[in-house]
C-alpha atoms as a PDB file:
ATOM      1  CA  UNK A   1     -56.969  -0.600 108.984  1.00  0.00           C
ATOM      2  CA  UNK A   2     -60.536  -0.310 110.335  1.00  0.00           C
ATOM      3  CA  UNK A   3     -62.625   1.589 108.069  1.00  0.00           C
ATOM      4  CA  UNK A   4     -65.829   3.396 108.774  1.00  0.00           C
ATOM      5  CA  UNK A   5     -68.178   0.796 106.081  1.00  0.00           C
ATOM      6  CA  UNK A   6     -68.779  -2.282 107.405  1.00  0.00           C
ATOM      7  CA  UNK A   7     -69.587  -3.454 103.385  1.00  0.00           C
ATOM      8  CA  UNK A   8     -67.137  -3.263 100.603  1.00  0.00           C
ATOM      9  CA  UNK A   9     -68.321  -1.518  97.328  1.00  0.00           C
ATOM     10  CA  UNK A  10     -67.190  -1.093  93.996  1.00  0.00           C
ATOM     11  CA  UNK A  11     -66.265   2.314  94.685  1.00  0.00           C
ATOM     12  CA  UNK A  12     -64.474   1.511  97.568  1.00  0.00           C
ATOM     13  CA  UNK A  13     -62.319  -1.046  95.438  1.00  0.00           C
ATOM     14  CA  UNK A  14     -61.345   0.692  92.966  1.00  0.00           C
ATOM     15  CA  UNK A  15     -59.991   3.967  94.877  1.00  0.00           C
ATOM     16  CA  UNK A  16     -57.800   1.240  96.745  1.00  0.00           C
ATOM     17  CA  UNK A  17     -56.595  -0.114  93.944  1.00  0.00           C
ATOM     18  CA  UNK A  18     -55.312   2.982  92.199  1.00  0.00           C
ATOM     19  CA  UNK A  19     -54.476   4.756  95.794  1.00  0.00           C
ATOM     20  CA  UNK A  20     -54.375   3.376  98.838  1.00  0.00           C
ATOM     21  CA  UNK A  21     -53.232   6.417 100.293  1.00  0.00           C
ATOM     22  CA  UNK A  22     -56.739   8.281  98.820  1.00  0.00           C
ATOM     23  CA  UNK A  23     -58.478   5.283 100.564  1.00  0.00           C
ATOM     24  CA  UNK A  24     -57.172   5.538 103.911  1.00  0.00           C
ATOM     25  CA  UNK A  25     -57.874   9.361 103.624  1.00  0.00           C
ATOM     26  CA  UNK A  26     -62.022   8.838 102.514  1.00  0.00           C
ATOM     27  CA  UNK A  27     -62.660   5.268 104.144  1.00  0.00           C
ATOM     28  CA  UNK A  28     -60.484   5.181 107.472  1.00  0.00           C
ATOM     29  CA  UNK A  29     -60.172   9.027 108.404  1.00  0.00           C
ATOM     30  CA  UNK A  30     -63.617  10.353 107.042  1.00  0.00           C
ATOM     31  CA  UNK A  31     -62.168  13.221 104.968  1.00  0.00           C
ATOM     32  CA  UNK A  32     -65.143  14.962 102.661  1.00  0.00           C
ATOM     33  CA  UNK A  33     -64.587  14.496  98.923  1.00  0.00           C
ATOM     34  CA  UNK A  34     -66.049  17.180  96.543  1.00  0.00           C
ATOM     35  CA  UNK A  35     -67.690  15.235  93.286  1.00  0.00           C
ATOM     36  CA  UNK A  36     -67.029  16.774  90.152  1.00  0.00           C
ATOM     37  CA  UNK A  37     -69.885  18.504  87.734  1.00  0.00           C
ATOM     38  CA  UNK A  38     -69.794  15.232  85.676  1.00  0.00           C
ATOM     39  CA  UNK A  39     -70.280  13.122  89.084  1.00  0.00           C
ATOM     40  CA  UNK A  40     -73.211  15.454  89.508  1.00  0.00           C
ATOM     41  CA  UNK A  41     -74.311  15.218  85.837  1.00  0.00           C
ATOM     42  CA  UNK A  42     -74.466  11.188  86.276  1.00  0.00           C
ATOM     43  CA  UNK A  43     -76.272  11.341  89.642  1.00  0.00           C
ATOM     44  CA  UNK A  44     -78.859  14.045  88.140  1.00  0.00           C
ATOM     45  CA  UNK A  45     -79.432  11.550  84.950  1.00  0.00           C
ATOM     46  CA  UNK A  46     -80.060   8.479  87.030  1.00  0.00           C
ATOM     47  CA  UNK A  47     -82.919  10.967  89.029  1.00  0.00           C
ATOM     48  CA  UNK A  48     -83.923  11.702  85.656  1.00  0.00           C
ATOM     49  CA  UNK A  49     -84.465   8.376  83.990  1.00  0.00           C
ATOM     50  CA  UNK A  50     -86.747   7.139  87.216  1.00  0.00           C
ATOM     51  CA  UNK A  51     -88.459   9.841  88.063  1.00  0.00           C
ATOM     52  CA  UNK A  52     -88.825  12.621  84.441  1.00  0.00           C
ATOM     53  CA  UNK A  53     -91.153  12.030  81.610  1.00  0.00           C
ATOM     54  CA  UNK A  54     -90.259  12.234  78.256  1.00  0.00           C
ATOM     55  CA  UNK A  55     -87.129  14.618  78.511  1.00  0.00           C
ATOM     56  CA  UNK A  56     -86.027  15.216  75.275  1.00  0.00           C
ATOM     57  CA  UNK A  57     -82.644  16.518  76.610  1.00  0.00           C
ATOM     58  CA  UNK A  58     -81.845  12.746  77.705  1.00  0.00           C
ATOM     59  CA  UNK A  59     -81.039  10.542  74.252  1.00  0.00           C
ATOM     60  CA  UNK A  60     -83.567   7.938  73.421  1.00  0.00           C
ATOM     61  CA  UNK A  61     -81.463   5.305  74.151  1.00  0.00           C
ATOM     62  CA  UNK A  62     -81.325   5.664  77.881  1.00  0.00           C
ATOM     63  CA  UNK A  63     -84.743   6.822  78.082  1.00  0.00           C
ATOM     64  CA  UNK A  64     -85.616   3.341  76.946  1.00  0.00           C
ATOM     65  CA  UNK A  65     -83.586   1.674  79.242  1.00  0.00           C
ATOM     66  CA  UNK A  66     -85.688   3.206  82.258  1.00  0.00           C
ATOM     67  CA  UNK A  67     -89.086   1.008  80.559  1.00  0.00           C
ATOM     68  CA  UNK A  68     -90.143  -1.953  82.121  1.00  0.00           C
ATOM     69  CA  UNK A  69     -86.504  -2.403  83.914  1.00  0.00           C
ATOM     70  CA  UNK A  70     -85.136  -2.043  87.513  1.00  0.00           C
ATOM     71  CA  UNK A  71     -83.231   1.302  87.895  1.00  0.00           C
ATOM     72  CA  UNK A  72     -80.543   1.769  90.772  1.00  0.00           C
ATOM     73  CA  UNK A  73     -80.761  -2.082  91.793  1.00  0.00           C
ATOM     74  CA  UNK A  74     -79.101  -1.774  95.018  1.00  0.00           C
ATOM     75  CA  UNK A  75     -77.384  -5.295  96.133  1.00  0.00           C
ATOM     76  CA  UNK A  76     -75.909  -7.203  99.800  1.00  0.00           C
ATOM     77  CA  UNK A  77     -73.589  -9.829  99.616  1.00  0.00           C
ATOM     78  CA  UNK A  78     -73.857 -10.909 103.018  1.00  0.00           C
ATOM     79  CA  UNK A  79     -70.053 -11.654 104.131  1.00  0.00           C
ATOM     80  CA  UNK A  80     -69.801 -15.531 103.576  1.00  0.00           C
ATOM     81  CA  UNK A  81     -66.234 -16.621 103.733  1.00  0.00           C
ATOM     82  CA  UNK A  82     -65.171 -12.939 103.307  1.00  0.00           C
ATOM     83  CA  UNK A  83     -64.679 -10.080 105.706  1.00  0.00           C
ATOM     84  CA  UNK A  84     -66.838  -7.436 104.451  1.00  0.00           C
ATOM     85  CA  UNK A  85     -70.390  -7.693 102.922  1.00  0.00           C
ATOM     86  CA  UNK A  86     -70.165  -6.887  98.979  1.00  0.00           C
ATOM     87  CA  UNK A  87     -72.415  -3.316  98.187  1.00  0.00           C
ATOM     88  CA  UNK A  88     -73.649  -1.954  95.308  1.00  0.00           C
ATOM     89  CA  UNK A  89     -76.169   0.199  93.203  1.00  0.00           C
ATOM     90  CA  UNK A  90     -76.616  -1.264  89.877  1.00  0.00           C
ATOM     91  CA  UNK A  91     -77.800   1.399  87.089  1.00  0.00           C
ATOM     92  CA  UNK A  92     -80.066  -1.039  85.514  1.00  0.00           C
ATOM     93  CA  UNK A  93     -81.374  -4.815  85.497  1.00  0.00           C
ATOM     94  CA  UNK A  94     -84.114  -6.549  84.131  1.00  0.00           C
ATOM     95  CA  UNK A  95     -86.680  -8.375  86.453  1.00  0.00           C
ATOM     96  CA  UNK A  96     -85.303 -11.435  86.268  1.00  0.00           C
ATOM     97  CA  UNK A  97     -81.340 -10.331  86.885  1.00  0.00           C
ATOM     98  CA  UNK A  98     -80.412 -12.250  83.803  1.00  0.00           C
ATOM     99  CA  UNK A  99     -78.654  -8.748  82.111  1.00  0.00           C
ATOM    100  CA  UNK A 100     -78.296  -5.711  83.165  1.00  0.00           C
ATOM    101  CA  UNK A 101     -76.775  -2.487  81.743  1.00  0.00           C
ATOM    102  CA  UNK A 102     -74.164  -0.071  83.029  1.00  0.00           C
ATOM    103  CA  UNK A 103     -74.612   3.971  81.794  1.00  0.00           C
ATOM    104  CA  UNK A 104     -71.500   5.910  81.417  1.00  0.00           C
ATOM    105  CA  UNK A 105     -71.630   9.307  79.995  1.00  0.00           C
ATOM    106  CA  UNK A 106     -68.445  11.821  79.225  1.00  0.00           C
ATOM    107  CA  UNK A 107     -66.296  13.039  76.998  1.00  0.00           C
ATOM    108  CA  UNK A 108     -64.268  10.277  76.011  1.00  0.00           C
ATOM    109  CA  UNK A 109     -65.439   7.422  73.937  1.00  0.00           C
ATOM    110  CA  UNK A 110     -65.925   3.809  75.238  1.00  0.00           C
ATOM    111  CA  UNK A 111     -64.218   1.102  72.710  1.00  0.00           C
ATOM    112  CA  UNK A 112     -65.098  -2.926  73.277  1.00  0.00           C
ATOM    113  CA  UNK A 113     -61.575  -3.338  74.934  1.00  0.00           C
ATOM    114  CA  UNK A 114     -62.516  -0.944  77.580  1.00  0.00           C
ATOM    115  CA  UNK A 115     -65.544  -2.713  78.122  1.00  0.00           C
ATOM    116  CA  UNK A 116     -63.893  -5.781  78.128  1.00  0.00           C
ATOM    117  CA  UNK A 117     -61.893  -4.562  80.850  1.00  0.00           C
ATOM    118  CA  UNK A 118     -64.021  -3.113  82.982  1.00  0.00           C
ATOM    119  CA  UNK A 119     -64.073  -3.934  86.665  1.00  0.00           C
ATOM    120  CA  UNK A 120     -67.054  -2.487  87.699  1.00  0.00           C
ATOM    121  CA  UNK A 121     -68.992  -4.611  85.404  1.00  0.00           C
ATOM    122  CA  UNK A 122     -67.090  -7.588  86.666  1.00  0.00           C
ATOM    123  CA  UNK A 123     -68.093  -6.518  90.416  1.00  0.00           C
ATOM    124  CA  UNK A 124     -72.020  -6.185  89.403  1.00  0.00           C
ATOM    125  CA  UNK A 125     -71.761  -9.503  87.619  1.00  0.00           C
ATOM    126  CA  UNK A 126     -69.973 -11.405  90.531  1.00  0.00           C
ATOM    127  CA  UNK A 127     -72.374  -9.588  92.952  1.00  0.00           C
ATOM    128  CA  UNK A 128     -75.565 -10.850  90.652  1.00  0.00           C
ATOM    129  CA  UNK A 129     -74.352 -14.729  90.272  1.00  0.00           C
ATOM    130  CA  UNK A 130     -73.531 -14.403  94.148  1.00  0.00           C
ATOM    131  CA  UNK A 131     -77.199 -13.400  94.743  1.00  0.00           C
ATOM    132  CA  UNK A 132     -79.411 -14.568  92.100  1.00  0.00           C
ATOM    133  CA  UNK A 133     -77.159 -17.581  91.137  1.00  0.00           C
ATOM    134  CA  UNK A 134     -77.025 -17.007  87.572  1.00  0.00           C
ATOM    135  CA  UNK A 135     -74.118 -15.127  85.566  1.00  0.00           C
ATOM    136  CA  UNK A 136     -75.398 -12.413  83.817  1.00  0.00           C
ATOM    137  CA  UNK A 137     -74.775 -10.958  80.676  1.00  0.00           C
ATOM    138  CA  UNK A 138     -74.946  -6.922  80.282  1.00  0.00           C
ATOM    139  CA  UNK A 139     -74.270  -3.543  78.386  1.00  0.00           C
ATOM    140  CA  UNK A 140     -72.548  -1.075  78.983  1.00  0.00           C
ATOM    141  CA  UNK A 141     -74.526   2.502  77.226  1.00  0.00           C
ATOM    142  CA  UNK A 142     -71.769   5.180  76.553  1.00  0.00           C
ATOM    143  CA  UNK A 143     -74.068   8.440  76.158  1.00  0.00           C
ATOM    144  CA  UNK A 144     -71.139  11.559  75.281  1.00  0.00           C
ATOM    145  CA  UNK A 145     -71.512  14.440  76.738  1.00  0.00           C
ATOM    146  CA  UNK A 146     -69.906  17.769  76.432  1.00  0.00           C
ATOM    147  CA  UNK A 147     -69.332  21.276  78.687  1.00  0.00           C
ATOM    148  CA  UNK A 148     -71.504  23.944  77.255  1.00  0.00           C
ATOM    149  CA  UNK A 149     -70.518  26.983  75.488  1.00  0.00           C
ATOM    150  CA  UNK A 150     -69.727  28.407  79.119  1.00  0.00           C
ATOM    151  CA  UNK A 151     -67.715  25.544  80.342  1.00  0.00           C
ATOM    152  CA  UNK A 152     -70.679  25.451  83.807  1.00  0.00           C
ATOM    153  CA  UNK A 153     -72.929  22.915  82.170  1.00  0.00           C
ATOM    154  CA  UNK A 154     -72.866  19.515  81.109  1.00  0.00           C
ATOM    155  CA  UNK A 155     -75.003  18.544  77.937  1.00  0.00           C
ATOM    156  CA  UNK A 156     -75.657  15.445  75.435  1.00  0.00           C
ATOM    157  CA  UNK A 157     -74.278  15.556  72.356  1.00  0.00           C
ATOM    158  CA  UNK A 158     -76.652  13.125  71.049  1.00  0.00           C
ATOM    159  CA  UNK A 159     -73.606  10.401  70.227  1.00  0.00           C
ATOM    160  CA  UNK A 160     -74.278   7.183  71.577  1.00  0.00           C
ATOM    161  CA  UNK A 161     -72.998   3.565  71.546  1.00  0.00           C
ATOM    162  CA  UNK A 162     -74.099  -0.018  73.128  1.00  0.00           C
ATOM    163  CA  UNK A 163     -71.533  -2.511  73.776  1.00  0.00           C
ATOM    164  CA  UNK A 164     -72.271  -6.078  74.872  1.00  0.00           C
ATOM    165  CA  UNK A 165     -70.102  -8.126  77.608  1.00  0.00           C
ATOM    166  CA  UNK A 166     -70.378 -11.618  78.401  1.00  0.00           C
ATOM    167  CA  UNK A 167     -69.098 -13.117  81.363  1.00  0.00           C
ATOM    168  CA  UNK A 168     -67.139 -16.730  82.756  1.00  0.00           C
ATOM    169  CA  UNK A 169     -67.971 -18.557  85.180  1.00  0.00           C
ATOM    170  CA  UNK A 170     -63.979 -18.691  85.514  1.00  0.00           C
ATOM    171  CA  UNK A 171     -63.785 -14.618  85.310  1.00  0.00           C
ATOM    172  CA  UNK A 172     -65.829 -14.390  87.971  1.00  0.00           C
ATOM    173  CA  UNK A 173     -64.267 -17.371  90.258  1.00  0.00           C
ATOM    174  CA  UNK A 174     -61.189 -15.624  89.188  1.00  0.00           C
ATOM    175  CA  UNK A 175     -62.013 -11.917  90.316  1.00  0.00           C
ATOM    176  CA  UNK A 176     -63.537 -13.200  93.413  1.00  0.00           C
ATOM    177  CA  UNK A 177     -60.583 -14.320  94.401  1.00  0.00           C
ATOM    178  CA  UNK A 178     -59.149 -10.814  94.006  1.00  0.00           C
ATOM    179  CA  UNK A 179     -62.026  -9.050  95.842  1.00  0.00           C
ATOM    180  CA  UNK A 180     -60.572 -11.465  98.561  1.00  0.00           C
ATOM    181  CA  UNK A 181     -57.524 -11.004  98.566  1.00  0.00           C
ATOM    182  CA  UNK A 182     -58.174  -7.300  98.366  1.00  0.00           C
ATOM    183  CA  UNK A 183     -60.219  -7.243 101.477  1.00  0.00           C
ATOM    184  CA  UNK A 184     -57.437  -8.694 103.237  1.00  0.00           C
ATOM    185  CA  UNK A 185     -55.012  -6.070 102.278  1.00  0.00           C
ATOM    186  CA  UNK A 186     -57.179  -3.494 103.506  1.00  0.00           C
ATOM    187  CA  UNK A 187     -57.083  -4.634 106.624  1.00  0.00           C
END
């Protein structure tokens, strides 16, 4: 299946994953996808954090996080032994790419086995040791959010919650193996 990215990113993973079918449709044929108000809301609070001064509208807690860190760490994994090059655009790291934090905002609240489950933050990790040879810890910062009164905007609520992850040097060796092997049935 030739695809029209040369690199493989987290994104691009996980849509296989859960539909190969939606893949083929976005990846291999090109066909536009519409993002959501809370894809927008995400995008607009990542502008926010780098580039707004105190915005009292963003909670204090991810404010914070934008002080004396890296926001939207963008990282190559040239293609080694594997197929594609490994992409990706990590919310937050500190200068030294020992930790770095993951921001997801919605409605639904994040729990420690979510966290502990969480691909994406397995990706960024595997992507970090790759580059920086070191194996990161990091937190993932669930800021809720809600629609307002007339269901166009999305808004804080002002609920918040840190959770920590550690990860193996087996985990890792473990889910690059299934990046591999997913590459391969991609193609």
């Amino acid at each position: 299946m030739e695809t029209n990215r040369d690199y493989l990113s987290y994104s691009q993973y996980a849509l296989f994953k859960s539909s190969p079918k939606a893949y083929y449709e976005k990846y291999v044929l090109g066909k536009k996808q519409f993002g959501t108000k809370y894809q927008q809301f995400g995008k607009k609070l990542m502008e926010d954090l780098e580039f707004a001064e105190e915005d009292i509208a963003v909670p204090k807690i991810l404010r914070d996080l934008a002080k004396e860190k890296v926001l939207e760490h963008e990282v190559t994994i040239d293609r080694r032994e594997l197929e594609k090059d490994l992409f990706g655009i990590i919310d937050v790291v500190n200068f030294d790419k020992s930790h770095f934090w993951e921001i997801k905002t919605g409605k639904h609240p994040w729990s420690e086995s979510d966290v502990a489950k969480n691909e994406q933050m397995l990706f960024y990790a595997l992507m970090i040791g790759l580059k920086y040879n070191t194996t990161p810890t990091a937190t993932l910062v669930w800021a809720e959010t809600r629609d307002d009164e007339e269901g166009n905007v999305v808004i804080f609520t002002g609920n918040t919650k840190a959770f920590e992850r550690v990860f193996t040097t087996e985990e890792l060796s473990d889910f690059y193996l299934e990046i591999e092997k997913t590459i391969k049935e991609m193609s």
